[in-house]
C-alpha atoms as a PDB file:
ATOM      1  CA  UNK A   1     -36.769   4.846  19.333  1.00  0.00           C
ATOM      2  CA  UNK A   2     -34.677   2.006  18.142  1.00  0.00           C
ATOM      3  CA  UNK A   3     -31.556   2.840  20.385  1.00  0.00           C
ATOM      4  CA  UNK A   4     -29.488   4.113  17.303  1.00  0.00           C
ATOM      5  CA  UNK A   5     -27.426   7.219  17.985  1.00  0.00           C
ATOM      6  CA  UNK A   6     -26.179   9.589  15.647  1.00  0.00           C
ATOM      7  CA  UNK A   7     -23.335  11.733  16.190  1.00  0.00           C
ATOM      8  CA  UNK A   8     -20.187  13.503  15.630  1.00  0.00           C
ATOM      9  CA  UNK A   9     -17.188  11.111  15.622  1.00  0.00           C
ATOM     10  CA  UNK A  10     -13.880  11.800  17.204  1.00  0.00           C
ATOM     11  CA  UNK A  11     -10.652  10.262  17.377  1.00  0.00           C
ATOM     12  CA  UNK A  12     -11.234   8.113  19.760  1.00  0.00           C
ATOM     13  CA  UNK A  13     -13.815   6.314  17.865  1.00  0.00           C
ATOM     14  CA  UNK A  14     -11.117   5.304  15.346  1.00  0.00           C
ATOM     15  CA  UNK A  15     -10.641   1.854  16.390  1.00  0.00           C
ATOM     16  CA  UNK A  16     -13.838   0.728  16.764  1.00  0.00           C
ATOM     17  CA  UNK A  17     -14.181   2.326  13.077  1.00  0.00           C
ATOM     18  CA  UNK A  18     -11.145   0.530  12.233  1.00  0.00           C
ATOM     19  CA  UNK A  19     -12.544  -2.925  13.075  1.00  0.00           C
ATOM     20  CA  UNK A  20     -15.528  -2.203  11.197  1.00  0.00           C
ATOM     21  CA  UNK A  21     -13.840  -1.600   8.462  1.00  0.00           C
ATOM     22  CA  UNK A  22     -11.838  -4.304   8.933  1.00  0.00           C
ATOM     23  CA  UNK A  23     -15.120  -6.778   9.363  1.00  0.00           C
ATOM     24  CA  UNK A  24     -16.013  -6.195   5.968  1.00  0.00           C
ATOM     25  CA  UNK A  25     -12.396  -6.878   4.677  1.00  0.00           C
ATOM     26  CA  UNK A  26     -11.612  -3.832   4.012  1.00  0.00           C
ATOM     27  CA  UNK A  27      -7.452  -3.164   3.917  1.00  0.00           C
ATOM     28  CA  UNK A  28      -7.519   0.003   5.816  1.00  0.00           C
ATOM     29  CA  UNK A  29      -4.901   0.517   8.400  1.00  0.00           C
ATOM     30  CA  UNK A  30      -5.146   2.153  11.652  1.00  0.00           C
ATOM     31  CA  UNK A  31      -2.783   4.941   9.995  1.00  0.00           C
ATOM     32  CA  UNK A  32      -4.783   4.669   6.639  1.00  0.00           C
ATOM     33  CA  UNK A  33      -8.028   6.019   8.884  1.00  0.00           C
ATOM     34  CA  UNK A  34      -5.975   8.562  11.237  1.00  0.00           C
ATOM     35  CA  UNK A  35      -4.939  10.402   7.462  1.00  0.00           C
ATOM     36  CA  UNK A  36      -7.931  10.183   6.092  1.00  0.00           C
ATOM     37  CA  UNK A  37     -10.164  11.624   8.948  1.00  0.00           C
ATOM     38  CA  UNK A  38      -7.291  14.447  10.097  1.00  0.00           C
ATOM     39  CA  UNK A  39      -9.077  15.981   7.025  1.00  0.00           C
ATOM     40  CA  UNK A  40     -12.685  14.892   7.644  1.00  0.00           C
ATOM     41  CA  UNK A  41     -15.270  15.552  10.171  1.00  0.00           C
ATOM     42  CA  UNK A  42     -17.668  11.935  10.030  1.00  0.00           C
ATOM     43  CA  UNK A  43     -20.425  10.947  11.878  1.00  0.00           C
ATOM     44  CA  UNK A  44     -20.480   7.826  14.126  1.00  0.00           C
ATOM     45  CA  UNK A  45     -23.605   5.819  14.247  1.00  0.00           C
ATOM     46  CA  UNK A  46     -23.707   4.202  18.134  1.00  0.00           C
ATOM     47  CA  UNK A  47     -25.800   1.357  19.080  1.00  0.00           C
ATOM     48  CA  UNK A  48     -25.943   0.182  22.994  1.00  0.00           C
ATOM     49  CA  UNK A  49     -22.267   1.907  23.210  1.00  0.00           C
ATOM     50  CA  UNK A  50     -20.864   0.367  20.461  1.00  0.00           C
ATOM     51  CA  UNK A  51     -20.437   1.996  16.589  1.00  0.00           C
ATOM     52  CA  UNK A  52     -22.249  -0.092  13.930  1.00  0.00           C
ATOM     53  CA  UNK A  53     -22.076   2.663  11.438  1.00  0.00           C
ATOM     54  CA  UNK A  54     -19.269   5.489  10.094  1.00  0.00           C
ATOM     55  CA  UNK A  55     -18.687   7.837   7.617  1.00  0.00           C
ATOM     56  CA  UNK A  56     -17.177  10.657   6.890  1.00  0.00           C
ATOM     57  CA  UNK A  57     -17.116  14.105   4.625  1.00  0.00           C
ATOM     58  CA  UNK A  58     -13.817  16.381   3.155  1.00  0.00           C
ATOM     59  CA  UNK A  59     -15.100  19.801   2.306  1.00  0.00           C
ATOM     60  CA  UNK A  60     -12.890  21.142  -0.172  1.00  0.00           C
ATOM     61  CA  UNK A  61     -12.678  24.662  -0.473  1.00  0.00           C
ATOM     62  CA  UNK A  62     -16.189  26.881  -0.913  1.00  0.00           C
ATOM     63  CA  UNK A  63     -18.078  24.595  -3.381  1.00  0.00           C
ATOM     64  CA  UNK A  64     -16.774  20.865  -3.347  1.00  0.00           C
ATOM     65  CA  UNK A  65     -16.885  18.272  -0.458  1.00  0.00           C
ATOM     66  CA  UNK A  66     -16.382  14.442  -0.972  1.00  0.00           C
ATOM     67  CA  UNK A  67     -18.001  11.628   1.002  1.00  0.00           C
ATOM     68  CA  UNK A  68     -16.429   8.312   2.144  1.00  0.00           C
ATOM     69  CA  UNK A  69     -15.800   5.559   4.428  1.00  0.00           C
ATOM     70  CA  UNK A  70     -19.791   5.161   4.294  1.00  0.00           C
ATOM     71  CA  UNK A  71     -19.642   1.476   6.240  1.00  0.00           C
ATOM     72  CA  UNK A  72     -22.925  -0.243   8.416  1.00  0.00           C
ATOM     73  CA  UNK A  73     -21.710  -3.759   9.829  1.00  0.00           C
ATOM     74  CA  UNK A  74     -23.755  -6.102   8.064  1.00  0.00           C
ATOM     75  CA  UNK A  75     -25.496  -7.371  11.232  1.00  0.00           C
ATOM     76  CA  UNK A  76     -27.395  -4.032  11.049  1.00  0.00           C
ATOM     77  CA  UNK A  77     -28.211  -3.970   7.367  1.00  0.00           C
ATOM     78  CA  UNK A  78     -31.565  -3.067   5.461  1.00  0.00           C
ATOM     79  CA  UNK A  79     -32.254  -1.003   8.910  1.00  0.00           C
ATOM     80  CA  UNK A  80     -32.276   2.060   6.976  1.00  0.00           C
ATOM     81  CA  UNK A  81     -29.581   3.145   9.246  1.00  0.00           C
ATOM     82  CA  UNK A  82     -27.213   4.180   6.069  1.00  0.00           C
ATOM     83  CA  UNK A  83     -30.161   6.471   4.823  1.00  0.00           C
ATOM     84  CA  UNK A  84     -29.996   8.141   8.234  1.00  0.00           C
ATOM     85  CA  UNK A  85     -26.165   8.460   8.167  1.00  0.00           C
ATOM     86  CA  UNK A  86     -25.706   9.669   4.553  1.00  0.00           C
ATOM     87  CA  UNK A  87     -28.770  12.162   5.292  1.00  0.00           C
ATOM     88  CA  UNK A  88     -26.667  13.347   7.988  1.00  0.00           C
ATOM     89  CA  UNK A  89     -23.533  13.936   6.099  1.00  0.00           C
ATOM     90  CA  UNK A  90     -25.311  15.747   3.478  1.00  0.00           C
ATOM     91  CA  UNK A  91     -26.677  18.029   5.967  1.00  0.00           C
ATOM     92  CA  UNK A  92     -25.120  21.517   5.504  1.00  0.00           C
ATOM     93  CA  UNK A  93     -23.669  20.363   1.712  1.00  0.00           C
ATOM     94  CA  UNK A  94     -26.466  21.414  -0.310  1.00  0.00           C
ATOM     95  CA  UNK A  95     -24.702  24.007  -2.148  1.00  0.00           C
ATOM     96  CA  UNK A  96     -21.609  22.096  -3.104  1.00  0.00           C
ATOM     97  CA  UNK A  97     -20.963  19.345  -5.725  1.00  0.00           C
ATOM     98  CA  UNK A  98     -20.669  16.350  -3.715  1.00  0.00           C
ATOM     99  CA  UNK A  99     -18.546  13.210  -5.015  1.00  0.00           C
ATOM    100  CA  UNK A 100     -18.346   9.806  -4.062  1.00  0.00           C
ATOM    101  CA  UNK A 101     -17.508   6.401  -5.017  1.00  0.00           C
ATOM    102  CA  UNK A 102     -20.011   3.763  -4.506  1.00  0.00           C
ATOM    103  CA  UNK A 103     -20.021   0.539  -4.064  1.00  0.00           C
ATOM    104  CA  UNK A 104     -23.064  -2.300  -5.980  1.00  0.00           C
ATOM    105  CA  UNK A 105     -25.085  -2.379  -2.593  1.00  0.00           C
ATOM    106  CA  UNK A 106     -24.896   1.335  -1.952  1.00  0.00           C
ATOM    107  CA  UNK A 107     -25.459   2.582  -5.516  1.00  0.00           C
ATOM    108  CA  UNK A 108     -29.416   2.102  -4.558  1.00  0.00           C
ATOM    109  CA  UNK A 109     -29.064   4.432  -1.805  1.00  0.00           C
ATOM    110  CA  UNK A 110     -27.104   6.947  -3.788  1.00  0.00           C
ATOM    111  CA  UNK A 111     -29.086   7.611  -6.386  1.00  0.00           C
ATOM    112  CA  UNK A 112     -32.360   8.049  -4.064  1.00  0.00           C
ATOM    113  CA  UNK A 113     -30.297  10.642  -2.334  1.00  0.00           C
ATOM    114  CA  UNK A 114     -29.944  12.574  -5.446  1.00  0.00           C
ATOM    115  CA  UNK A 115     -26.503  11.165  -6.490  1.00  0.00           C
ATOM    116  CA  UNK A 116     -26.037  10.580 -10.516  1.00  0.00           C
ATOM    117  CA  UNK A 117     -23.481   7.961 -12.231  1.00  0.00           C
ATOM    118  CA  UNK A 118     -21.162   9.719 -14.120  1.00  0.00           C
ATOM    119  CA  UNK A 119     -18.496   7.106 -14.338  1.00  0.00           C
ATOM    120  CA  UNK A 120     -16.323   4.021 -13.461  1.00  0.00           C
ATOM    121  CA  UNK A 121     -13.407   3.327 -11.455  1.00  0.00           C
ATOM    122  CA  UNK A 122     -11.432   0.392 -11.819  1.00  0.00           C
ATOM    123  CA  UNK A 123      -9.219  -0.949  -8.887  1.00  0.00           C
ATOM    124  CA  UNK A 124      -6.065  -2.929  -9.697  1.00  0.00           C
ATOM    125  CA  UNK A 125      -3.665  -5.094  -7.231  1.00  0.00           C
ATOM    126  CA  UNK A 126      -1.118  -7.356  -7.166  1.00  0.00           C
ATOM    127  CA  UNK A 127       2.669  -8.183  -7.292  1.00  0.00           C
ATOM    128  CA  UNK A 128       3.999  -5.249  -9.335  1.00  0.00           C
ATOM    129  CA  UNK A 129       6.345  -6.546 -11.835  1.00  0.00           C
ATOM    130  CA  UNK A 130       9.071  -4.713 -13.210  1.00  0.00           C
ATOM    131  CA  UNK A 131       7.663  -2.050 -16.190  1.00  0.00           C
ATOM    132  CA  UNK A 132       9.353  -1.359 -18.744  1.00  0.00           C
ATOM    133  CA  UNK A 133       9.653   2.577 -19.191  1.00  0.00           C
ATOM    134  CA  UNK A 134       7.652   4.804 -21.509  1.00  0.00           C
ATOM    135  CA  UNK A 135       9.973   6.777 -24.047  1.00  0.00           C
ATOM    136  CA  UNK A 136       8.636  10.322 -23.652  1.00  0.00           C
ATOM    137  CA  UNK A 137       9.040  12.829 -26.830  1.00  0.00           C
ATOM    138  CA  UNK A 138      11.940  15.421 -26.427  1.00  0.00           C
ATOM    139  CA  UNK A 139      11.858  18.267 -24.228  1.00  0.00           C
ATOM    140  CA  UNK A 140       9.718  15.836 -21.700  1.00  0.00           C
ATOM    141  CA  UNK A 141      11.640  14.018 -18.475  1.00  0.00           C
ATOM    142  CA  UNK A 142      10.457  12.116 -15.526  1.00  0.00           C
ATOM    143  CA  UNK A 143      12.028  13.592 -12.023  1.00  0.00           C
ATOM    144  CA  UNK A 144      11.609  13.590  -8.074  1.00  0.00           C
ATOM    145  CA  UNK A 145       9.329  16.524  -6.944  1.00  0.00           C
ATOM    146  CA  UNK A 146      10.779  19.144  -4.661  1.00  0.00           C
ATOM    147  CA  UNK A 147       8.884  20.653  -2.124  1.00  0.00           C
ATOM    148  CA  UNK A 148       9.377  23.793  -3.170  1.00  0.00           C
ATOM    149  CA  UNK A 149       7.134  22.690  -5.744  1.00  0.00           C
ATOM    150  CA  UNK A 150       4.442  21.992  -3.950  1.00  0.00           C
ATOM    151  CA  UNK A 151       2.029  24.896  -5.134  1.00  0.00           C
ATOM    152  CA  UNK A 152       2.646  23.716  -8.574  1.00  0.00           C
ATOM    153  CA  UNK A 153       1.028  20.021  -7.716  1.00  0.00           C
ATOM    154  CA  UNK A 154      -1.836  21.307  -5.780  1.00  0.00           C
ATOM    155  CA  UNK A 155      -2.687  23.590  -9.189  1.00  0.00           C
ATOM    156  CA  UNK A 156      -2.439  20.231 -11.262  1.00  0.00           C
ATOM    157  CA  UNK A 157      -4.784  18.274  -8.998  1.00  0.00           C
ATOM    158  CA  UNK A 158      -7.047  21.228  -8.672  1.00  0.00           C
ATOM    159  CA  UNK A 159      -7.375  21.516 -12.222  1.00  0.00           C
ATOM    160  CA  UNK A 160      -7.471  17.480 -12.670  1.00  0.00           C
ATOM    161  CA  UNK A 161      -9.949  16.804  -9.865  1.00  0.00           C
ATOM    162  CA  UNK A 162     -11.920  19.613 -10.334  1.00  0.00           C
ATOM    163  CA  UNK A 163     -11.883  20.822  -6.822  1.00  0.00           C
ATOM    164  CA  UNK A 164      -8.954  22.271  -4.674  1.00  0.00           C
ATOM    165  CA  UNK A 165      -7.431  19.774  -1.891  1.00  0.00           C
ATOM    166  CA  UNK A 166      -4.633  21.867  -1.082  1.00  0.00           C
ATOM    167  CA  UNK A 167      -4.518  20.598   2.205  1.00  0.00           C
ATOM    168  CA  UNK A 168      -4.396  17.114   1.229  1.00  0.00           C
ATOM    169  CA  UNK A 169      -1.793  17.513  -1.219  1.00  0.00           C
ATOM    170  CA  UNK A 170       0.481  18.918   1.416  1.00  0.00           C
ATOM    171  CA  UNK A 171       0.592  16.033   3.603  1.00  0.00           C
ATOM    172  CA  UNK A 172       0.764  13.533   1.009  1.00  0.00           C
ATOM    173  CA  UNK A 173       3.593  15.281  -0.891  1.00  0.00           C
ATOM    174  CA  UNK A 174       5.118  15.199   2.898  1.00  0.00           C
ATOM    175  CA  UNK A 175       4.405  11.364   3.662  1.00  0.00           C
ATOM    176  CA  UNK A 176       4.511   9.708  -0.057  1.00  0.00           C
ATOM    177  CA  UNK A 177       7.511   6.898  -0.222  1.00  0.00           C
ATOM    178  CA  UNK A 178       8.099   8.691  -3.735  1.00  0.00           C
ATOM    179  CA  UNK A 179       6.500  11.791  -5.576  1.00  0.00           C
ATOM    180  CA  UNK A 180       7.725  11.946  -9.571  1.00  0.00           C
ATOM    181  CA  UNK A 181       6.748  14.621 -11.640  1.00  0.00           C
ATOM    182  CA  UNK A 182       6.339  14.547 -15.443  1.00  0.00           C
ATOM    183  CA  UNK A 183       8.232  18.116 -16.695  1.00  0.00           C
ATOM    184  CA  UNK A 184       7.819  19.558 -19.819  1.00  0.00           C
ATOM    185  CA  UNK A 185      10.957  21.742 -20.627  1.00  0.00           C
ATOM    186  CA  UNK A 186      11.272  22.841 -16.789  1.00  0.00           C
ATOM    187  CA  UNK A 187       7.976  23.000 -16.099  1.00  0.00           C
ATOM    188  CA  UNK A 188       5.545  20.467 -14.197  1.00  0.00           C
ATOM    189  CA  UNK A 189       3.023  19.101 -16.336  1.00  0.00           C
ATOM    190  CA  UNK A 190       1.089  15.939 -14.407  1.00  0.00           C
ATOM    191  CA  UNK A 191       2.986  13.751 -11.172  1.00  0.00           C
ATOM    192  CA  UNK A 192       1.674  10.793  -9.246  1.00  0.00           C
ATOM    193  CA  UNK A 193       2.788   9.642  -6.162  1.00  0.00           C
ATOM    194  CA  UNK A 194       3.621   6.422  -4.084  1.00  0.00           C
ATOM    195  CA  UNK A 195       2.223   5.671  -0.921  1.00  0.00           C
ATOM    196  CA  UNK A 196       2.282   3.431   2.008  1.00  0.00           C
ATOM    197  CA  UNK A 197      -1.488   2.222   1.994  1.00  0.00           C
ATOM    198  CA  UNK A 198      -3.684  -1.122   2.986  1.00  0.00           C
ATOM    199  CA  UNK A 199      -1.803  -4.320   2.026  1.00  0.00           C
ATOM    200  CA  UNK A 200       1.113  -2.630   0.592  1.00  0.00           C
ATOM    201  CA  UNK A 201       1.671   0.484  -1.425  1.00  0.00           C
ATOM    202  CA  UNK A 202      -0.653   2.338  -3.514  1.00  0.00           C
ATOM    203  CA  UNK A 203      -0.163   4.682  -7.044  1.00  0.00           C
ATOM    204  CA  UNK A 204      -1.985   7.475  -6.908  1.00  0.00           C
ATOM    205  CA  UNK A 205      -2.854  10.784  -7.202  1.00  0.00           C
ATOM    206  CA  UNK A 206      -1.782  10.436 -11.562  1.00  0.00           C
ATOM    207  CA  UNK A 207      -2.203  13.783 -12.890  1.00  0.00           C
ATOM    208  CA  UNK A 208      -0.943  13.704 -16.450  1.00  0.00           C
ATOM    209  CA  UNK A 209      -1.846  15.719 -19.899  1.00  0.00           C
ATOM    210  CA  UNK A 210      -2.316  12.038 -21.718  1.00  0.00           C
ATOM    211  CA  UNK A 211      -2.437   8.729 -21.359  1.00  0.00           C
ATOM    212  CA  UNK A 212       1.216   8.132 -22.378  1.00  0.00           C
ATOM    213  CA  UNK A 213       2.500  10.663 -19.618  1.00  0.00           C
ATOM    214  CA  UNK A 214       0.106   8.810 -16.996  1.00  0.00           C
ATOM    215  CA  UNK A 215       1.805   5.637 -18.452  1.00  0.00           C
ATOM    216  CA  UNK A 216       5.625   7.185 -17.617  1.00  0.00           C
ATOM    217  CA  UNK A 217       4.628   8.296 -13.778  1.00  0.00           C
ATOM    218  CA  UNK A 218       2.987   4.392 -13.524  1.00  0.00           C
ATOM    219  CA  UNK A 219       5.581   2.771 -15.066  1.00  0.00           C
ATOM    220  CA  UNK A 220       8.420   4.750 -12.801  1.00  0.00           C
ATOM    221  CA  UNK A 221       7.148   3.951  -9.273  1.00  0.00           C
ATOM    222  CA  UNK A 222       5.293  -0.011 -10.310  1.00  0.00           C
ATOM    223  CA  UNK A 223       9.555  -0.361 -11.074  1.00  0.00           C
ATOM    224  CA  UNK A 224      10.386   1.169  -7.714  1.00  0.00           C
ATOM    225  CA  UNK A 225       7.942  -1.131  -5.759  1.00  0.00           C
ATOM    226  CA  UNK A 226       7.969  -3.963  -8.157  1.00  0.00           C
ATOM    227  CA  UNK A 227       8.182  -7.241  -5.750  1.00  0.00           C
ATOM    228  CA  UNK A 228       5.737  -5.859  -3.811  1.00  0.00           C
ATOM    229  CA  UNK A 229       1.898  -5.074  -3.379  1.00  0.00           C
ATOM    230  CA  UNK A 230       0.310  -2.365  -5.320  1.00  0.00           C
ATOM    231  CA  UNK A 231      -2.794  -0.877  -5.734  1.00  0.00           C
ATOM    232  CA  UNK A 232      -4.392   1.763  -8.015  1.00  0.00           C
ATOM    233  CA  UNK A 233      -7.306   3.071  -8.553  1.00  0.00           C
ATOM    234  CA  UNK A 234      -7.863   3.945 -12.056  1.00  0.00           C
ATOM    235  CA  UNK A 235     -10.784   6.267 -14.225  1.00  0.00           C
ATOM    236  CA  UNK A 236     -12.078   3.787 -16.750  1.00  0.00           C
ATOM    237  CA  UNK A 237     -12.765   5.946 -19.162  1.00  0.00           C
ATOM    238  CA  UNK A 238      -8.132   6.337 -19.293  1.00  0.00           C
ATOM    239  CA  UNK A 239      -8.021   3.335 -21.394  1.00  0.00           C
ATOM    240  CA  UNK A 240      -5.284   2.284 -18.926  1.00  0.00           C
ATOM    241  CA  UNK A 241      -6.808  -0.860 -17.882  1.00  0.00           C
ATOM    242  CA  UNK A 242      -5.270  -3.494 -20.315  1.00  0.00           C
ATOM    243  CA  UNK A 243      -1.889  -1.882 -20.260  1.00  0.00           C
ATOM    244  CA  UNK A 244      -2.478  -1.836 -15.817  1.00  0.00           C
ATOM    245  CA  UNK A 245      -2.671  -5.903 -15.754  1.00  0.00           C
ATOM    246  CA  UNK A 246       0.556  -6.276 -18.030  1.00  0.00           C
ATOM    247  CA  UNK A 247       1.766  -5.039 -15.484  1.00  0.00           C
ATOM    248  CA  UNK A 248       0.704  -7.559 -12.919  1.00  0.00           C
ATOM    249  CA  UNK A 249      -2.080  -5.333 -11.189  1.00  0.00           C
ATOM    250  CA  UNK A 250      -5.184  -7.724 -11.950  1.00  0.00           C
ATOM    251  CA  UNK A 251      -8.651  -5.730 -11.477  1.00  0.00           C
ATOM    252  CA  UNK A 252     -10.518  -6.827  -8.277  1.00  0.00           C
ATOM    253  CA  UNK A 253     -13.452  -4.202  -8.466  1.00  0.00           C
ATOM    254  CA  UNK A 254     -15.374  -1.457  -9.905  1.00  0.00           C
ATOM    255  CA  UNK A 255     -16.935   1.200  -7.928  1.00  0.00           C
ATOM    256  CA  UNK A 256     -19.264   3.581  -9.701  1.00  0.00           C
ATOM    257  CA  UNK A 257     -18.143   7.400  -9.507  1.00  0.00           C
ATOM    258  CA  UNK A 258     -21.467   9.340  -8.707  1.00  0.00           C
ATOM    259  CA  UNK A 259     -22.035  13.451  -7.992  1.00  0.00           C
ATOM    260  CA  UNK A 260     -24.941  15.008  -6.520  1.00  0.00           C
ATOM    261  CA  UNK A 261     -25.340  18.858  -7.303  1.00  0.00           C
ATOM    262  CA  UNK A 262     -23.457  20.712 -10.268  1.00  0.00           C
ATOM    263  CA  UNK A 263     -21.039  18.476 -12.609  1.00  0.00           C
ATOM    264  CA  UNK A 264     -17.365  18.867 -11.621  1.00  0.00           C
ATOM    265  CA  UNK A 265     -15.630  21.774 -13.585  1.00  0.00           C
ATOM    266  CA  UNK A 266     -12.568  19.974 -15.489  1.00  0.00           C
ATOM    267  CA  UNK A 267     -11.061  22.009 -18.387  1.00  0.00           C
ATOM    268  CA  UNK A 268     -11.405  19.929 -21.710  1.00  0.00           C
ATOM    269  CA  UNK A 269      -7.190  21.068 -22.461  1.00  0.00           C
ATOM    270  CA  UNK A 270      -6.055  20.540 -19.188  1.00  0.00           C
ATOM    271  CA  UNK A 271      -4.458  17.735 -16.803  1.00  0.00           C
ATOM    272  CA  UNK A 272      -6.210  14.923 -16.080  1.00  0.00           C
ATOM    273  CA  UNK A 273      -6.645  12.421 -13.331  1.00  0.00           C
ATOM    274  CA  UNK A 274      -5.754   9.243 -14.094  1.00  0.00           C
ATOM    275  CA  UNK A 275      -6.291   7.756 -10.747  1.00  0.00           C
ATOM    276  CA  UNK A 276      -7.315   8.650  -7.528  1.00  0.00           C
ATOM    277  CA  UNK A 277      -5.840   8.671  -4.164  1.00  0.00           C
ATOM    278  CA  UNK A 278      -8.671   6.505  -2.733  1.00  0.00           C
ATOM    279  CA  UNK A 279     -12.163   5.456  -3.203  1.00  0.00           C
ATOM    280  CA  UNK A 280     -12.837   7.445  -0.545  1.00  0.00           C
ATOM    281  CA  UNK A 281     -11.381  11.095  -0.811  1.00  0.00           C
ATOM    282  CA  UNK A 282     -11.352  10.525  -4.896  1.00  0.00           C
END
């Protein structure tokens, strides 16, 4: 009808996805996209031969599936063309609890899709500067993560997140510049990680019992990249945020955190997640 094209994207439609990304200053690399959608399948909205629209989906395990990377170049705005896309990434998720992080403009959208708030995110930046390090109680130590340990970091995001992303804790375990874990006499109790992303380096997954444990992980790798840019992406609702821009990570934004289907199943005792890996896999 109006020459618009919906359909599966491949890897070869990552640059063009790239550059639209990039259009609406967005800090995404090339390898930022490549990570992201090795765990994805997305749909690529074509126009004349050329994409004007992506976005993509992570189903995680049987009953959880995040949405991201939802972007429409602005020439082809208020076309209803991200109602078609988002109704075509939902298609086949209607019996998991689907997360996503929106942005002002496509909160509208959202919530007419069947998406409900149910919290903030705040997104810090800047020059880290040198933190100074959070005394932890006896029997608790910060140290590198093995490996080997790797089954014990996908249980703490699974229980933090509230979904399993095995997968995606593998590779970033694998790639991460640095991966510190916060042990409780021998045994893990919350990491975070630090990771080659956008501008610079990002913090994030934080998995942590308490604020004061997230504040040890942060404080740890902000000192290894201090100098440099940082990013995290922090729940509001951590009370991190004042303690974040001493720091020097200033907040730039403040995407909403929205659900559609059955509330994400966090235990009240357990781990939680202080920030995300990114907006878009959460």
């Amino acid at each position: 009808m109006d020459g618009v094209v919906l359909r599966p994207m491949t890897a070869a439609d990552l640059p063009q996805a790239h550059a639209l990304s990039a259009e609406l200053r967005w800090p995404h690399r090339p390898a930022d996209w490549e990570q992201m959608f090795s765990h994805a399948d997305g749909i690529a909205v074509e126009r004349d031969g050329q994409i004007i629209a992506t976005g993509l989906r992570w189903r995680w395990g049987q009953h959880h599936a995040t949405i991201g990377l939802v972007i429409v170049t602005p020439a082809c705005q208020g076309r209803r063309i991200g109602h078609r896309l988002m109704s075509a990434l939902l298609d086949g998720l209607e019996d998991r609890t689907v997360l996503l992080h929106a942005t002002a403009e496509g909160r509208g959208l959202y919530e007419r899709l069947g998406f409900v708030r149910t919290g903030e995110m705040r997104q810090h930046q800047g020059i880290a500067q040198p933190a100074p390090l959070v005394a932890l109680e006896p029997g608790w130590r910060l140290r590198p993560a093995g490996l080997n340990e790797l089954p014990a970091l996908q249980a703490l995001d699974a229980a933090a997140r509230g979904m399993p992303r095995d997968a995606l804790v593998a590779e970033l375990l694998q790639s991460a510049d640095a991966c510190v874990v916060l042990d409780h006499d021998n045994e893990p109790k919350g990491f975070a990680m630090l990771r080659r992303f956008g501008r610079g380096h990002s913090i994030g997954p934080v998995v942590a019992p308490d604020a004061e444990g997230a504040k040890a992980l942060i404080a740890h790798l902000a000192g290894l990249n201090a100098g440099h840019f940082t990013r995290i992406d922090i729940d509001f609702d951590s009370g991190l945020a004042e303690w974040i821009e001493s720091i020097g990570l200033l907040r730039v934004d403040a995407p909403t955190t929205m659900v559609r289907g059955e509330p994400l199943a966090v235990a009240a005792q357990g781990p939680s997640l202080f920030a995300i890996v990114t907006q878009a896999v959460g």
